[in-house]
N, C-alpha and C. Protein backbone atom coordinates (compact mmCIF):
# COMPACT_ATOMS: atom_id res chain seq x y z
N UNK A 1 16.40 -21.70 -3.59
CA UNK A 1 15.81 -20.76 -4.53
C UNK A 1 15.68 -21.42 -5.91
N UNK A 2 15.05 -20.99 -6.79
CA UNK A 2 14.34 -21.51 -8.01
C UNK A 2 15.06 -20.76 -9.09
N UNK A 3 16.00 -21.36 -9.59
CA UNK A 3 16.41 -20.07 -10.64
C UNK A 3 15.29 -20.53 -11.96
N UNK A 4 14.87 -19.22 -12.55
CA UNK A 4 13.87 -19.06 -13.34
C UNK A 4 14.09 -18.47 -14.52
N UNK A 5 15.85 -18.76 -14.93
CA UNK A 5 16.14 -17.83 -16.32
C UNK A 5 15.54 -18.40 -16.99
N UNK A 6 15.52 -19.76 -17.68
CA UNK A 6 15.41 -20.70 -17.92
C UNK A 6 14.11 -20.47 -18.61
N UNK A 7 12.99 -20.44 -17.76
CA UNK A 7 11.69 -19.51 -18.07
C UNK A 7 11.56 -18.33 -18.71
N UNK A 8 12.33 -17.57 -18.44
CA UNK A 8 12.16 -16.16 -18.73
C UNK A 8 12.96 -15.98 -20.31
N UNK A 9 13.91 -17.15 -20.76
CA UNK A 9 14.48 -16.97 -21.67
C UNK A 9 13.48 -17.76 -22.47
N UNK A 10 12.47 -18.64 -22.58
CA UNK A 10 11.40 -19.22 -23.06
C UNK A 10 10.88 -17.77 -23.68
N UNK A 11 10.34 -17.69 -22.92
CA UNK A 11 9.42 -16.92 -23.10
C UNK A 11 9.46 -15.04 -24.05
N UNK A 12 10.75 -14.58 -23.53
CA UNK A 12 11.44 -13.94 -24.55
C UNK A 12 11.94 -14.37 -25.40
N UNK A 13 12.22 -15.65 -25.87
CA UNK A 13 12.35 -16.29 -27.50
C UNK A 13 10.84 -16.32 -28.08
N UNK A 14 10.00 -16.84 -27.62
CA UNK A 14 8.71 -16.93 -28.05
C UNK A 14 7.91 -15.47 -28.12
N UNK A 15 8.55 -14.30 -27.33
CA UNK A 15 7.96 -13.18 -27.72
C UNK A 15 8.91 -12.56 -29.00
N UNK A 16 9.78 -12.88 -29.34
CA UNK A 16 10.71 -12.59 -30.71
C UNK A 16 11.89 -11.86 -30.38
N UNK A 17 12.21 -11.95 -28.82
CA UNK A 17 13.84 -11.58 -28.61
C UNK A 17 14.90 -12.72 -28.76
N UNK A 18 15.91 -11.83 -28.58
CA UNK A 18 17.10 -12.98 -28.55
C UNK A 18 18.08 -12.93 -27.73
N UNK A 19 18.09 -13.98 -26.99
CA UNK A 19 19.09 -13.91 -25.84
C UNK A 19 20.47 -13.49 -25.86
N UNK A 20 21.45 -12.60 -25.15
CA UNK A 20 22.60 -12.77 -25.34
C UNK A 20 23.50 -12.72 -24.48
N UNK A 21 24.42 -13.91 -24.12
CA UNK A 21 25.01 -14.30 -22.64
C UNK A 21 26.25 -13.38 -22.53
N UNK A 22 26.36 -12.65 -23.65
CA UNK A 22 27.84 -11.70 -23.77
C UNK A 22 27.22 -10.05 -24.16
N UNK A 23 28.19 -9.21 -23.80
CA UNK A 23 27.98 -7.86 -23.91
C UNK A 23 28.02 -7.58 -25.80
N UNK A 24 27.08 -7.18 -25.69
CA UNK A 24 26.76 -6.47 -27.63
C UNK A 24 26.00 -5.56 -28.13
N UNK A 25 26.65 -5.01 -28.87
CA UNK A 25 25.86 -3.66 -29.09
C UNK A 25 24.69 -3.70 -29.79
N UNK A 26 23.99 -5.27 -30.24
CA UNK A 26 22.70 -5.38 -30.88
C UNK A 26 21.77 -5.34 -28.85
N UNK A 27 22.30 -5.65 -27.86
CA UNK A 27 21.47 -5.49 -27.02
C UNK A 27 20.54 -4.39 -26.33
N UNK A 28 19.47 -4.34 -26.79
CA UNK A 28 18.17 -3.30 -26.31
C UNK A 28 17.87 -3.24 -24.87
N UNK A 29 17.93 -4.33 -24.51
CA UNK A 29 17.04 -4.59 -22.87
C UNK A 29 17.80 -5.51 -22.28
N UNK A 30 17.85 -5.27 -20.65
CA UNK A 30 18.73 -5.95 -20.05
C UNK A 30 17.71 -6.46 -18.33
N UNK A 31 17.24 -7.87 -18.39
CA UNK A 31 16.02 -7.88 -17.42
C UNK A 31 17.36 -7.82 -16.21
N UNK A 32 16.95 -7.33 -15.35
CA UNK A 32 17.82 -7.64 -14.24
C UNK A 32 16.99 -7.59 -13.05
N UNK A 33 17.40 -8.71 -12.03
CA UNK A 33 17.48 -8.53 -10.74
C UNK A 33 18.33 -8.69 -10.03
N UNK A 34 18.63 -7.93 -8.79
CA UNK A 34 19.67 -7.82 -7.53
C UNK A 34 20.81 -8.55 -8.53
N UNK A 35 21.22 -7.70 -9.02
CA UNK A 35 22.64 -7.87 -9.90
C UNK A 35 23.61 -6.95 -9.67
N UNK A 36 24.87 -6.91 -10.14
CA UNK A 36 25.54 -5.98 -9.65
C UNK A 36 25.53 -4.61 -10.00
N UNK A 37 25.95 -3.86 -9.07
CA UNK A 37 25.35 -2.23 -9.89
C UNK A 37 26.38 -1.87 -11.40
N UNK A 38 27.28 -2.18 -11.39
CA UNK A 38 28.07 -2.50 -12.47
C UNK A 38 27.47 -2.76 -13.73
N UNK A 39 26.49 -3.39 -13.97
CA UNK A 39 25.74 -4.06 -15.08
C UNK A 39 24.50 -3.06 -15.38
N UNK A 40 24.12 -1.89 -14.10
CA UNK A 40 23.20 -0.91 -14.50
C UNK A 40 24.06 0.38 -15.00
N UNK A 41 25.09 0.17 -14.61
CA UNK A 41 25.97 2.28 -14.72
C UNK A 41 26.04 1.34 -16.26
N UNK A 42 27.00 0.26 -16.53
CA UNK A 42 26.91 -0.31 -17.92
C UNK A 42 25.92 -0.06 -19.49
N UNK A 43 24.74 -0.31 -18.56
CA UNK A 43 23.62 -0.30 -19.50
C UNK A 43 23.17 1.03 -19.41
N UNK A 44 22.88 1.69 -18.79
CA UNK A 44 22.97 3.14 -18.50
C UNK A 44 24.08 3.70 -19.50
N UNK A 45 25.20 3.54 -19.63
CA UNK A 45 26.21 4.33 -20.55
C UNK A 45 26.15 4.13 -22.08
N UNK A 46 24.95 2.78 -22.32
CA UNK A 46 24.89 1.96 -24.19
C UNK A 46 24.02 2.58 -24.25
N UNK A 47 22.48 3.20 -23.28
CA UNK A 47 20.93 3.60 -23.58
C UNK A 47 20.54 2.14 -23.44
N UNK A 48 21.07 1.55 -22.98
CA UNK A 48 20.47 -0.37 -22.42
C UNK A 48 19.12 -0.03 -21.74
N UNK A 49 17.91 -0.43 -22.02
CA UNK A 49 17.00 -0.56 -20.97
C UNK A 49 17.09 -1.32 -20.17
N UNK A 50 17.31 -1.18 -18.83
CA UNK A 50 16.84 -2.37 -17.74
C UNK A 50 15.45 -2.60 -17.10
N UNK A 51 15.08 -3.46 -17.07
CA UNK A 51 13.73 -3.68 -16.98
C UNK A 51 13.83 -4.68 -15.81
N UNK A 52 12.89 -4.71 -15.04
CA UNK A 52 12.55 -5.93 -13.89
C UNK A 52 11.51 -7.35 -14.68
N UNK A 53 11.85 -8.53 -14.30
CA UNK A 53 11.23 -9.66 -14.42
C UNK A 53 9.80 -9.90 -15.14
N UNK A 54 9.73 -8.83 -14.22
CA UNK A 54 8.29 -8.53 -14.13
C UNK A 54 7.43 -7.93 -15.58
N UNK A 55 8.45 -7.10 -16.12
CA UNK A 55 7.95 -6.26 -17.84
C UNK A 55 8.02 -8.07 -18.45
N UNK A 56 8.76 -8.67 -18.57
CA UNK A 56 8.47 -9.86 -19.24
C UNK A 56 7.13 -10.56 -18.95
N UNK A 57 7.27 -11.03 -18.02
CA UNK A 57 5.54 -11.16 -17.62
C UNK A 57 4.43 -10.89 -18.33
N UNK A 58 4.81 -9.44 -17.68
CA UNK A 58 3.64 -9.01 -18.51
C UNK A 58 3.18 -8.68 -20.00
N UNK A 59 4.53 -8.58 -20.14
CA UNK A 59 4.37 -8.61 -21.83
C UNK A 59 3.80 -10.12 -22.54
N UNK A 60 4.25 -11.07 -21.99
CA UNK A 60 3.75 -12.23 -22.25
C UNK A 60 1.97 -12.69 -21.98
N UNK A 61 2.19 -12.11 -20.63
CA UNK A 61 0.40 -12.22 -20.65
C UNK A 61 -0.48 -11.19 -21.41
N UNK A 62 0.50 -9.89 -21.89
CA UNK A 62 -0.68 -9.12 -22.75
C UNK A 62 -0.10 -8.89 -24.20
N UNK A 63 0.75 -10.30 -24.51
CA UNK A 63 1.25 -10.69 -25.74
C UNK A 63 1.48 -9.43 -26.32
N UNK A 64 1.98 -8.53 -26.13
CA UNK A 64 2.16 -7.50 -26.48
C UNK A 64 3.71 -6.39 -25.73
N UNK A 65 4.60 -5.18 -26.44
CA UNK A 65 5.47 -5.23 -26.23
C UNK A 65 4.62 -3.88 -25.01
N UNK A 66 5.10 -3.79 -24.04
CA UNK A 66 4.54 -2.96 -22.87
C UNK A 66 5.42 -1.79 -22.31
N UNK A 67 5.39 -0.68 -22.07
CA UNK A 67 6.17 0.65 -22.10
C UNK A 67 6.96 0.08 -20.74
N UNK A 68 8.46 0.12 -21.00
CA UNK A 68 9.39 -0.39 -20.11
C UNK A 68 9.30 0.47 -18.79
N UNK A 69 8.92 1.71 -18.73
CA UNK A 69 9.00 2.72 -17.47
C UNK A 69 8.19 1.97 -16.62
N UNK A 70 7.69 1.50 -16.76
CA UNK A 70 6.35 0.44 -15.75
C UNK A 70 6.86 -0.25 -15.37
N UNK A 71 8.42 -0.83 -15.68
CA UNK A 71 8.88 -2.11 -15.01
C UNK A 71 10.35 -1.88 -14.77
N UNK A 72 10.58 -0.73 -14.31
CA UNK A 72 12.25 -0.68 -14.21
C UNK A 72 12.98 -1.13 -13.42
N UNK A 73 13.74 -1.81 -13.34
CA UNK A 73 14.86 -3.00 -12.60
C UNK A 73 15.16 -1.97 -11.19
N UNK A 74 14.76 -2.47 -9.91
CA UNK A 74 15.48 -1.78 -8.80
C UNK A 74 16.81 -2.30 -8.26
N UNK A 75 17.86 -1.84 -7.93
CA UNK A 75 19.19 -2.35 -7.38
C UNK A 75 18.71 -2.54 -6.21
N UNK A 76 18.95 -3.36 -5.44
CA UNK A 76 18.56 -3.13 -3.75
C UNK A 76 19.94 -3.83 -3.17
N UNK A 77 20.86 -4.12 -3.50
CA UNK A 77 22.12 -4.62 -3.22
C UNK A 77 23.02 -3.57 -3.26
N UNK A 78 24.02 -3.54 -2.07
CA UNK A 78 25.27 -2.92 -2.21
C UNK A 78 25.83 -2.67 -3.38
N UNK A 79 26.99 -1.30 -3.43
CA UNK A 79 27.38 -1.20 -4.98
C UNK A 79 28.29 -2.31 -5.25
N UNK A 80 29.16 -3.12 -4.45
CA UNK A 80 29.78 -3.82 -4.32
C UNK A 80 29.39 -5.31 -4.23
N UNK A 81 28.18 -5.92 -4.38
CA UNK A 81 27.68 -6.83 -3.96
C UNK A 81 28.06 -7.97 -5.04
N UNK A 82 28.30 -9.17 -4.80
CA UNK A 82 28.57 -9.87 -5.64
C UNK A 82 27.78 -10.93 -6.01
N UNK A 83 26.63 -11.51 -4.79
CA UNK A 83 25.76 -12.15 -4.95
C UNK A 83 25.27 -12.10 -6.31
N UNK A 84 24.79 -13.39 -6.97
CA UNK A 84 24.08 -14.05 -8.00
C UNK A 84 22.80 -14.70 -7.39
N UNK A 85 21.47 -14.10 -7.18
CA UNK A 85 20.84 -14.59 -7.17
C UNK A 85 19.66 -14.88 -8.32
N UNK A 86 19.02 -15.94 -8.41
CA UNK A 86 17.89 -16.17 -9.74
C UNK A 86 16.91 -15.24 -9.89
N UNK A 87 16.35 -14.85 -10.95
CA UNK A 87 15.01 -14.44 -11.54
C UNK A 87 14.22 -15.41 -10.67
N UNK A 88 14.42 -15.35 -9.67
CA UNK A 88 12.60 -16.30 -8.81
C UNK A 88 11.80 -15.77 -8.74
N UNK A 89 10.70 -15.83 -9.97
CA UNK A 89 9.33 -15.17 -9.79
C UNK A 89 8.64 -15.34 -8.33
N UNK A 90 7.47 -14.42 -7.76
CA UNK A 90 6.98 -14.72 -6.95
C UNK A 90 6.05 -15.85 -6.37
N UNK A 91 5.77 -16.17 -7.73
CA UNK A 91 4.81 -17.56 -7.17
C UNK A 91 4.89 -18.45 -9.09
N UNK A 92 5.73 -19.66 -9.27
CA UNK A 92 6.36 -19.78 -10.27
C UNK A 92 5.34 -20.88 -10.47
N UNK A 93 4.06 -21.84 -9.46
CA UNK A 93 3.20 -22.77 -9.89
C UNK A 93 1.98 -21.48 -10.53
N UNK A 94 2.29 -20.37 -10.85
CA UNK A 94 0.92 -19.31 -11.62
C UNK A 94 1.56 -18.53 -12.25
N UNK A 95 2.54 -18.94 -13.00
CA UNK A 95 3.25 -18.87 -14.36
C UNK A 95 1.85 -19.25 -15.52
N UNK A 96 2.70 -18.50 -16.59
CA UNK A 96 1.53 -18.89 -17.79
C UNK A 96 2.61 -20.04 -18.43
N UNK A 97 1.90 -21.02 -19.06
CA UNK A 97 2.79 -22.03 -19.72
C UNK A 97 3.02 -21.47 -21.15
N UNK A 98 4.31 -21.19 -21.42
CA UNK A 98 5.32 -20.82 -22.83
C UNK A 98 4.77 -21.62 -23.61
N UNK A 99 4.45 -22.83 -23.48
CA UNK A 99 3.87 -23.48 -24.79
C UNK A 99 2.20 -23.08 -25.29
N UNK A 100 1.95 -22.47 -24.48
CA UNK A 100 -0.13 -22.66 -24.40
C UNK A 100 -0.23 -22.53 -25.91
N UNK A 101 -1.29 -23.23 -26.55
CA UNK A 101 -1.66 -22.56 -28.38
C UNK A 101 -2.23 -21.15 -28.18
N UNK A 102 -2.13 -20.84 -27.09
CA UNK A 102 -3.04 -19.32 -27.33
C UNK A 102 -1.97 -18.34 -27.36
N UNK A 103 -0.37 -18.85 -27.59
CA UNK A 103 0.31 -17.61 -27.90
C UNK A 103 1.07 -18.50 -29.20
N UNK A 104 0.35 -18.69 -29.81
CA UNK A 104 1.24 -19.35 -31.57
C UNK A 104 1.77 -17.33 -31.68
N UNK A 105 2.86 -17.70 -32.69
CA UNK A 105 3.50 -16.57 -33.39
C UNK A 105 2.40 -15.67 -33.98
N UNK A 106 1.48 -16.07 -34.93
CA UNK A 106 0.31 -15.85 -35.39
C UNK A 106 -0.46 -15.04 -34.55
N UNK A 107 -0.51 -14.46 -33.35
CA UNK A 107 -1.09 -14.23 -32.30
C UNK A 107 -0.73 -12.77 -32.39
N UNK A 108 0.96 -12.51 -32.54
CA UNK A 108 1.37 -11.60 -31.89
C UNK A 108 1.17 -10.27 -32.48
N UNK A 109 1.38 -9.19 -31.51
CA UNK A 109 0.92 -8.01 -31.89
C UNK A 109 1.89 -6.91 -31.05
N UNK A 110 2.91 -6.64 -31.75
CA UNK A 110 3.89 -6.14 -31.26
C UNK A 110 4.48 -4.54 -31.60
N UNK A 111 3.50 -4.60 -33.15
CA UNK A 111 2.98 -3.51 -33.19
C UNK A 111 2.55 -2.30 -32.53
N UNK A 112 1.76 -2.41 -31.43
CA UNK A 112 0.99 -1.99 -30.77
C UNK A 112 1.95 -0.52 -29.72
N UNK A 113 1.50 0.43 -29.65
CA UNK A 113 2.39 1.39 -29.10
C UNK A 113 1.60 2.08 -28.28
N UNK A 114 2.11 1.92 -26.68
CA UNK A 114 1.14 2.80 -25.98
C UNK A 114 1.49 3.98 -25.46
């Protein structure tokens, strides 16, 4: 498997988040996949949004911040499950490249409320 944080943390730095590998109360959004259910009752009890892979995506391809209900993180693992598996997008050679000039800072529009 392809772990793809790596990517996904690109790309939410370049959309103007900030990563954080520890629990904090500046944290808004929490991307998750097949993680433990522990980390959703969690974020669930702060008002944490969890979001699937996928809201990043797309926020990146429509450079813009995108209504999280459209992308909400599914558990599909036992409550007990301990598995760590990666953010492996579905097809990771039709990725958009984090560097392209067509998303300079200058670009962004985050503004935008739908």
């Amino acid at each position: 498997a392809i772990d793809a944080s790596e990517y996904f943390e690109e790309i939410i730095e370049k959309l103007g988040g900030k990563i954080s590998k520890r629990w904090s109360s500046e944290i808004t959004h929490c991307v998750f996949k097949e993680g433990h259910r522990r980390t959703l009752l969690r974020c669930e009890d702060a008002n944490i949004k969890v979001v699937s892979p996928r809201w990043v995506q797309e926020c990146h391809r429509l450079w813009c911040k995108i209504p999280e209900e459209e992308h909400r993180a599914i558990q599909h693992s036992s409550p007990h499950s301990k598995a760590k598996k990666s953010m492996e997008p579905k097809s990771p050679t039709n990725m958009p490249d984090p560097d392209d000039p067509r998303f300079s800072s200058s670009q962004r529009d985050f503004s935008k409320k739908y």
